[in-house]
Protein backbone atom coordinates (compact mmCIF):
# COMPACT_ATOMS: atom_id res chain seq x y z
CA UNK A 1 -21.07 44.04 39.09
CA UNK A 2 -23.02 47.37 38.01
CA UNK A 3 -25.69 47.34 35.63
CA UNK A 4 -28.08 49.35 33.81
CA UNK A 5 -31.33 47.41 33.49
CA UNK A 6 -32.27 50.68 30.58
CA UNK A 7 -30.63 48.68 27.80
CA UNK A 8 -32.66 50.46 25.40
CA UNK A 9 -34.22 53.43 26.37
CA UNK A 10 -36.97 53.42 23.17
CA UNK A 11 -38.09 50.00 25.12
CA UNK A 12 -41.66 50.08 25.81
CA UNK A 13 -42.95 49.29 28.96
CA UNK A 14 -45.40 47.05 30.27
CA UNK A 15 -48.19 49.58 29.96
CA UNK A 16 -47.53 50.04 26.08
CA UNK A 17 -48.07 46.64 24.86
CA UNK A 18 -50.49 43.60 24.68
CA UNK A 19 -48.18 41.17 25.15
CA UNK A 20 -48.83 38.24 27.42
CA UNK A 21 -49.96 34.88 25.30
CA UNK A 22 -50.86 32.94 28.56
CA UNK A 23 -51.34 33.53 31.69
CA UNK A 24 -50.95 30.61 34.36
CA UNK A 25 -52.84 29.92 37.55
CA UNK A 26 -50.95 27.48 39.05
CA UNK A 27 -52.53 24.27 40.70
CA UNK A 28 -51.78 24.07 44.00
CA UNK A 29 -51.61 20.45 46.26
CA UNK A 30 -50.67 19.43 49.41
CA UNK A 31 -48.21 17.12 50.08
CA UNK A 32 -48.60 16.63 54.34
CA UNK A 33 -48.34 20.19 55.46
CA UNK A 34 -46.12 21.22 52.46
CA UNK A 35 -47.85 22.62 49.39
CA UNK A 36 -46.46 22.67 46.04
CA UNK A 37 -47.59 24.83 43.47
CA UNK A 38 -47.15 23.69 40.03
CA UNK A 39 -47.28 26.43 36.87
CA UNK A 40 -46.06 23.99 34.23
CA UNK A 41 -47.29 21.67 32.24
CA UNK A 42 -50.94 23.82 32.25
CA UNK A 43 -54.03 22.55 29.71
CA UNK A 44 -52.69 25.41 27.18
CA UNK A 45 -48.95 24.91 27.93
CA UNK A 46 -46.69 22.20 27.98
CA UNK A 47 -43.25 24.25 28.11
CA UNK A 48 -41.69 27.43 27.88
CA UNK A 49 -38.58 27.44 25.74
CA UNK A 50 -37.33 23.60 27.15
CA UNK A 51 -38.70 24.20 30.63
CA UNK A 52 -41.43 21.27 30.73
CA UNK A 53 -41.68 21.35 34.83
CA UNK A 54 -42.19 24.22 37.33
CA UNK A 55 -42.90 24.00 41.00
CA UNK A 56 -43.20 26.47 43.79
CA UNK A 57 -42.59 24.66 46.72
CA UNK A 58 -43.53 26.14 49.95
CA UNK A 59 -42.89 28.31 51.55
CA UNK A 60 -43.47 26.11 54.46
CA UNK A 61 -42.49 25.93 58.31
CA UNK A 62 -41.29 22.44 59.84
CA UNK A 63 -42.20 21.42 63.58
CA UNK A 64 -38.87 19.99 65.23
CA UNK A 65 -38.11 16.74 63.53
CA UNK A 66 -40.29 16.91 60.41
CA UNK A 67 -38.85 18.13 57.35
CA UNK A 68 -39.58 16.19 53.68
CA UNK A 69 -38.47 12.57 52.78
CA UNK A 70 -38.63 12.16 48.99
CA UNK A 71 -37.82 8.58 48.29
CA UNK A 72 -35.22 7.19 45.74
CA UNK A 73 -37.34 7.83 42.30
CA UNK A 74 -35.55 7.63 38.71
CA UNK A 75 -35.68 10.56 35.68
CA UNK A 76 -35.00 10.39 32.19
CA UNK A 77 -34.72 12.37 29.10
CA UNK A 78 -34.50 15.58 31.43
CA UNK A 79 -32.63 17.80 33.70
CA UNK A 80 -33.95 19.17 37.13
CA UNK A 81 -32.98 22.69 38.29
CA UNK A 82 -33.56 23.23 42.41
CA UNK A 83 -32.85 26.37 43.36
CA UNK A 84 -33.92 27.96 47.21
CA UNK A 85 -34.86 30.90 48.36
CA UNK A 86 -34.92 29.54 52.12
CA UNK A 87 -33.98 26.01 53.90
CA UNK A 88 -32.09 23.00 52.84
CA UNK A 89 -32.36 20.04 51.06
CA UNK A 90 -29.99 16.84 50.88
CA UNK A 91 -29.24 15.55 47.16
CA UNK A 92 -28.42 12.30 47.14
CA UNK A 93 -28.30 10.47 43.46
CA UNK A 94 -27.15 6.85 41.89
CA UNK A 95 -24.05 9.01 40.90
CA UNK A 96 -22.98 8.86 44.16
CA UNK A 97 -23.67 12.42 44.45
CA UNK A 98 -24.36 13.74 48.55
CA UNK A 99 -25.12 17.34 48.61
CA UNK A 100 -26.81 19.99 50.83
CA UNK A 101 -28.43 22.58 48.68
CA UNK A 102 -28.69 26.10 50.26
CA UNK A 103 -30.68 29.35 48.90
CA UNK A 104 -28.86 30.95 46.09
CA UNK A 105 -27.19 28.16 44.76
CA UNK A 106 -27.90 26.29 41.25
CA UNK A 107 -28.56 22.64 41.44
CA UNK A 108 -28.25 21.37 37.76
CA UNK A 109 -29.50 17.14 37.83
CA UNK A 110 -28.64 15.29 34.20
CA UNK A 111 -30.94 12.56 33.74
CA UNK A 112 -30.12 11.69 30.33
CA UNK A 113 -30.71 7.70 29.88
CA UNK A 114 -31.11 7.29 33.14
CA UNK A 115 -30.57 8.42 37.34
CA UNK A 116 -32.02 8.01 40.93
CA UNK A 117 -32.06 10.56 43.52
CA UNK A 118 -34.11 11.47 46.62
CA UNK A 119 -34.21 14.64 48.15
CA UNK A 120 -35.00 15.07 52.10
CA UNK A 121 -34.44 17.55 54.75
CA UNK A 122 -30.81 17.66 56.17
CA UNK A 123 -30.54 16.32 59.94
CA UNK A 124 -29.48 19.89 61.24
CA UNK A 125 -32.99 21.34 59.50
CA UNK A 126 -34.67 18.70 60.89
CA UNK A 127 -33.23 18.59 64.63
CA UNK A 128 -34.04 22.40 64.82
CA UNK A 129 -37.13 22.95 62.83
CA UNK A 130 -37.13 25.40 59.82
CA UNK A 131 -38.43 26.84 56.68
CA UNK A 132 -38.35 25.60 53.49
CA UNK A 133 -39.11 27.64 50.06
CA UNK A 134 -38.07 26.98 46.30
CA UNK A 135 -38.44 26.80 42.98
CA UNK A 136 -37.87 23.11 40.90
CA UNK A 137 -37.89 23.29 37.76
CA UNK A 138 -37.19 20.30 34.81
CA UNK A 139 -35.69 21.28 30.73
CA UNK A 140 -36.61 18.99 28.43
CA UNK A 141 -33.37 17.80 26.69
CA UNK A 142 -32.83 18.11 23.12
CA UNK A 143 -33.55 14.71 20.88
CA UNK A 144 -29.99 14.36 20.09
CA UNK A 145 -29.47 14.47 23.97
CA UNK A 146 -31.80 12.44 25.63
CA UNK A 147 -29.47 9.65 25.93
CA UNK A 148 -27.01 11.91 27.58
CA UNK A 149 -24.28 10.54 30.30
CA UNK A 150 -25.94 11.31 33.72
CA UNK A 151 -24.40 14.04 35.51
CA UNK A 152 -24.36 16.72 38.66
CA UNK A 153 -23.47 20.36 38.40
CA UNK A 154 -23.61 22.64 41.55
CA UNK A 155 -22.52 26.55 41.39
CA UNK A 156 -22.50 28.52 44.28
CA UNK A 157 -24.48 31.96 44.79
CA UNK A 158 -21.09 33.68 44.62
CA UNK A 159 -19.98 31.71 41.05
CA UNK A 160 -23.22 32.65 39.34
CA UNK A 161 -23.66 36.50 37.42
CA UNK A 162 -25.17 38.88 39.69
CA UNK A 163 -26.57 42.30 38.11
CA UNK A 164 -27.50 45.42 40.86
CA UNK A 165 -28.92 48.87 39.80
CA UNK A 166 -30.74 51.16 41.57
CA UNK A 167 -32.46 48.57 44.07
CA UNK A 168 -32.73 45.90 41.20
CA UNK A 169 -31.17 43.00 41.66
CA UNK A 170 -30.54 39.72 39.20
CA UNK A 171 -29.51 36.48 39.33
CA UNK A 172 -28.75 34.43 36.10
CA UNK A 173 -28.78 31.12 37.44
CA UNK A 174 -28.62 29.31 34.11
CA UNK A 175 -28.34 29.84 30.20
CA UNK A 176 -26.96 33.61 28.88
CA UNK A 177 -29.21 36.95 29.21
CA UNK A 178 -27.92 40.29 29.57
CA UNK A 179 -24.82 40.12 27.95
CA UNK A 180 -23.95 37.04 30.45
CA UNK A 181 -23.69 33.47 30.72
CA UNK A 182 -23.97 31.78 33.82
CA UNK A 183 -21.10 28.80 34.60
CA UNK A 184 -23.46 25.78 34.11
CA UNK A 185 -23.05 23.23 31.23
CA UNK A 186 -26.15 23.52 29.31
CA UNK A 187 -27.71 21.60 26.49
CA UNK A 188 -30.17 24.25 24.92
CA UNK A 189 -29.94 27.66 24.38
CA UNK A 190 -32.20 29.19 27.33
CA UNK A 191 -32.14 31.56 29.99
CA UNK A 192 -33.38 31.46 33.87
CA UNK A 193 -33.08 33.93 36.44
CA UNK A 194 -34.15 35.34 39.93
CA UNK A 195 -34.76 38.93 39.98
CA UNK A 196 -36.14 41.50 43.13
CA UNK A 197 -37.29 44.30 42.12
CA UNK A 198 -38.34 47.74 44.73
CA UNK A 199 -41.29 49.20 44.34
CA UNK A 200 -41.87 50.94 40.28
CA UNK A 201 -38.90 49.06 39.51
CA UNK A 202 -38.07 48.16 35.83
CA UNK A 203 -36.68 45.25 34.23
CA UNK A 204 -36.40 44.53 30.29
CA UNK A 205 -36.54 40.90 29.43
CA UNK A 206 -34.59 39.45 27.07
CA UNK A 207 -35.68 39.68 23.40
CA UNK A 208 -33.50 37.54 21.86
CA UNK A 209 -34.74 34.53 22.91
CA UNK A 210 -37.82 32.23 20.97
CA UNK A 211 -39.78 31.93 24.47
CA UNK A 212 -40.00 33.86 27.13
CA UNK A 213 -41.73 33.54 30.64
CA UNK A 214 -42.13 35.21 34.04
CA UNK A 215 -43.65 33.60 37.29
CA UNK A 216 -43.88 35.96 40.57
CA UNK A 217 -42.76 34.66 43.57
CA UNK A 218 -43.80 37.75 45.52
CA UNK A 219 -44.93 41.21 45.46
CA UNK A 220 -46.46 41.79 41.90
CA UNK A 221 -45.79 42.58 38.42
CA UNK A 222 -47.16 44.90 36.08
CA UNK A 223 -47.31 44.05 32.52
CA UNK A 224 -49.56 45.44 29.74
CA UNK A 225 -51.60 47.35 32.40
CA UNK A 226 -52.20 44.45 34.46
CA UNK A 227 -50.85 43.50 38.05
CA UNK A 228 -50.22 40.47 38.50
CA UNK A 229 -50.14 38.69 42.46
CA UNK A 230 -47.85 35.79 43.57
CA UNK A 231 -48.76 32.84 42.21
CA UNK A 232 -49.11 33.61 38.58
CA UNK A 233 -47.13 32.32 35.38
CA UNK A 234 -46.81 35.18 32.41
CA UNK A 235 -45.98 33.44 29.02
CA UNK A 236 -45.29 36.12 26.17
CA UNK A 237 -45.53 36.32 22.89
CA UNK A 238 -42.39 35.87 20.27
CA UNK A 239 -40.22 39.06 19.31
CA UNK A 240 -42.00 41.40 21.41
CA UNK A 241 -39.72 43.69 23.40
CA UNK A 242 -41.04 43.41 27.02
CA UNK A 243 -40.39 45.11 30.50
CA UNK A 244 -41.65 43.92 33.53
CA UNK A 245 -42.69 46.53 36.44
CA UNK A 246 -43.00 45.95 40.17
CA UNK A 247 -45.82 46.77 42.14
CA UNK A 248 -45.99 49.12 45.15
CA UNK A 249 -44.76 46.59 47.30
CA UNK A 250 -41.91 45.28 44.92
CA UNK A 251 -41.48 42.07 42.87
CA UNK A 252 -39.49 38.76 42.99
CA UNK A 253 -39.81 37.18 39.90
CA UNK A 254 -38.36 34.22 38.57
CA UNK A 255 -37.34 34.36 34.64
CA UNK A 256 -37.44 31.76 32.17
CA UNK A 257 -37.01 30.80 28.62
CA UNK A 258 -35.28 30.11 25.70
CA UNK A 259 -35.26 27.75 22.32
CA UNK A 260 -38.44 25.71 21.74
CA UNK A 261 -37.80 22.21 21.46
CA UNK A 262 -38.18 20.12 17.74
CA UNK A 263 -41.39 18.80 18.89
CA UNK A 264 -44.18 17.96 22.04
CA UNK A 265 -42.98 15.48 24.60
CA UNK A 266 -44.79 12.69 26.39
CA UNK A 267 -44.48 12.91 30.25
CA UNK A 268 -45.64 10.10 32.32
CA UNK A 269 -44.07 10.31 36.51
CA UNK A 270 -40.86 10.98 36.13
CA UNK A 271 -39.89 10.43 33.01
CA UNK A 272 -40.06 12.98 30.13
CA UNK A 273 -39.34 11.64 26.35
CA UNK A 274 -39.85 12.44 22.57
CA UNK A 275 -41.71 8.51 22.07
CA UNK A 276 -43.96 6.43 24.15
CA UNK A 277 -41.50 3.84 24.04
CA UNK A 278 -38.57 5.52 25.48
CA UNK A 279 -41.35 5.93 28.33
CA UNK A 280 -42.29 2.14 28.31
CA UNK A 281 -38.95 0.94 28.47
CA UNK A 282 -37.73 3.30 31.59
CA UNK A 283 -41.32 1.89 33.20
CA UNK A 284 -39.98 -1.77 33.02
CA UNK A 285 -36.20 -0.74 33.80
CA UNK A 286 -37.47 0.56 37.02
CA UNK A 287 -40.33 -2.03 37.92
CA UNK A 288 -37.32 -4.92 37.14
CA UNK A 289 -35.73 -3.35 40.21
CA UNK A 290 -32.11 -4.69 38.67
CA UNK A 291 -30.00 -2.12 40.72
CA UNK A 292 -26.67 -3.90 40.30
CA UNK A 293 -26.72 -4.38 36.90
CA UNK A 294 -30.18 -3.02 35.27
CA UNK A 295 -30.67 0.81 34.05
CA UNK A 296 -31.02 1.84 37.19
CA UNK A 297 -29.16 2.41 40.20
CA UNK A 298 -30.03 3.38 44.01
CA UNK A 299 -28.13 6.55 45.37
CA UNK A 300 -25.42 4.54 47.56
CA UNK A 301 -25.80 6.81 50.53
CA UNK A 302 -29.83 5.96 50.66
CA UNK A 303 -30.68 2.22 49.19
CA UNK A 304 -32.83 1.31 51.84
CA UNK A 305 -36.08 2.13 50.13
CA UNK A 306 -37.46 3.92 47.17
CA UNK A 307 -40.35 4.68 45.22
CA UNK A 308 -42.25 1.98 43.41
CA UNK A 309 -43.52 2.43 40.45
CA UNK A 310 -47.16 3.64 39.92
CA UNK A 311 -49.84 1.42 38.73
CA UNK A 312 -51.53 3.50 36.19
């Protein structure tokens, strides 16, 4: 697909505008040998548009036989995104859902009322050694959705809109920017994307959306007169029209926005909700430990353990 990332040639760039509301230094933590960077929720931002969650993890490099093991853990009231740039992980879910996700691919997890999964490196990763680097992200559902059916949506690289221009290239993994809509069944009107970017290169964000965010992966970015390293979350500021420049050694950015939600959330683990007592009650559905017939299920394909609960 060819595309002209000059949608509007009067669009000001970077250098022409004071535009960024926040910026974001993630907190980074390590996990065993695998650090996670996490940009969102920060101490002056909960979410951008519905995205309440956002984690770089890695990149990281596994010895022969190690790899990560998260443990059977329940979500509600949200969705997760995973999305690679490099490795594998296994998806397994109380849906009954068994999945290897590879880079490029969107990875769309419905909590809704209620699901389990666990995530750990596939056995071929793991027999060989290997790499792992990503981006998880979770959207806060909409009130009238929180309650939603549990589901699984998985779109290949090749099924999701790819824009290329002069070097630029753009991934719309989920929601509708640039005249597209990626294939994903989505519950608020938002937009995420991976973009790379050569050196000087110029990209226009969308300005039709309430919220609007940028996080670079690597490279750097060069907004408002200001370069930006890896590492860093750009929030900016409603109806501005914004365009993001790479550095000398190029950009990979991911995107993010979209329609802010009716109100604040509480978040405690796992669980994301609009009242403390949706968050109560998913606390004592999972500390029951009912898996045949509570709120709750085990993924089939790994019951042998999970996480308990956290006593705090």
């Amino acid at each position: 697909m060819s595309w002209n990332p000059a949608l509007d040639p009067s669009c000001p760039t970077g250098d022409a505008v004071d535009a960024i509301e926040t910026l974001i230094i993630p907190r980074a933590r390590d996990i065993g040998g695998f650090e996670v960077r996490r940009a969102l929720p920060a101490p002056k931002r909960q979410m951008v548009g519905p995205f309440i969650f956002f984690d770089q993890m890695g990149p990281a490099e596994f010895l022969t036989e190690q790899g990560i093991d998260v443990r059977p853990h329940p979500h509600i009231g949200l969705g997760t995104v995973t999305y690679l740039f490099d490795g594998g992980i296994m998806h397994r879910d109380s849906l009954g859902t068994q999945l290897e996700i590879a880079p490029g691919a969107v990875n769309w997890m419905v909590a809704g009322r209620g699901i389990t999964h666990s995530e750990r490196t596939p056995a071929a990763h793991r027999a060989s050694g290997g790499r792992l680097f990503g981006i998880q992200t979770w959207v806060a559902l909409p009130d009238a959705h929180e309650d939603a059916d549990p589901a699984f949506h998985h779109r290949g690289a090749d099924a999701l809109p790819l824009f290329e221009d002069a070097g630029k290239q753009v991934r719309l993994i989920m929601g509708r920017a640039w005249g597209e809509t990626a294939p994903v069944p989505v519950f608020n009107d938002m937009f995420y994307a991976d973009a790379r970017l050569p050196a000087g290169g110029a990209l226009p964000l969308p300005d039709d959306h309430e919220d609007r965010g940028a996080y670079v992966v690597a490279g750097s970015a060069i907004v408002a007169g200001e370069e930006h390293p890896p590492g860093q979350m750009m929030v900016f500021r409603p109806g501005d029209r914004i365009t993001v420049r790479a550095g000398a050694q190029g950009a990979r950015l991911i995107l993010l926005g979209g329609e802010t939600l009716g109100g604040p959330r509480h978040i405690w683990w796992n669980f994301v909700a609009s009242s403390k007592e949706r968050i109560e009650a998913a606390k004592e559905a999972w500390r029951a430990g009912d898996w045949q017939h509570g709120r709750f299920q085990l993924p089939p394909d790994d019951a042998a353990e999970f996480i308990p609960l956290p006593q705090r």
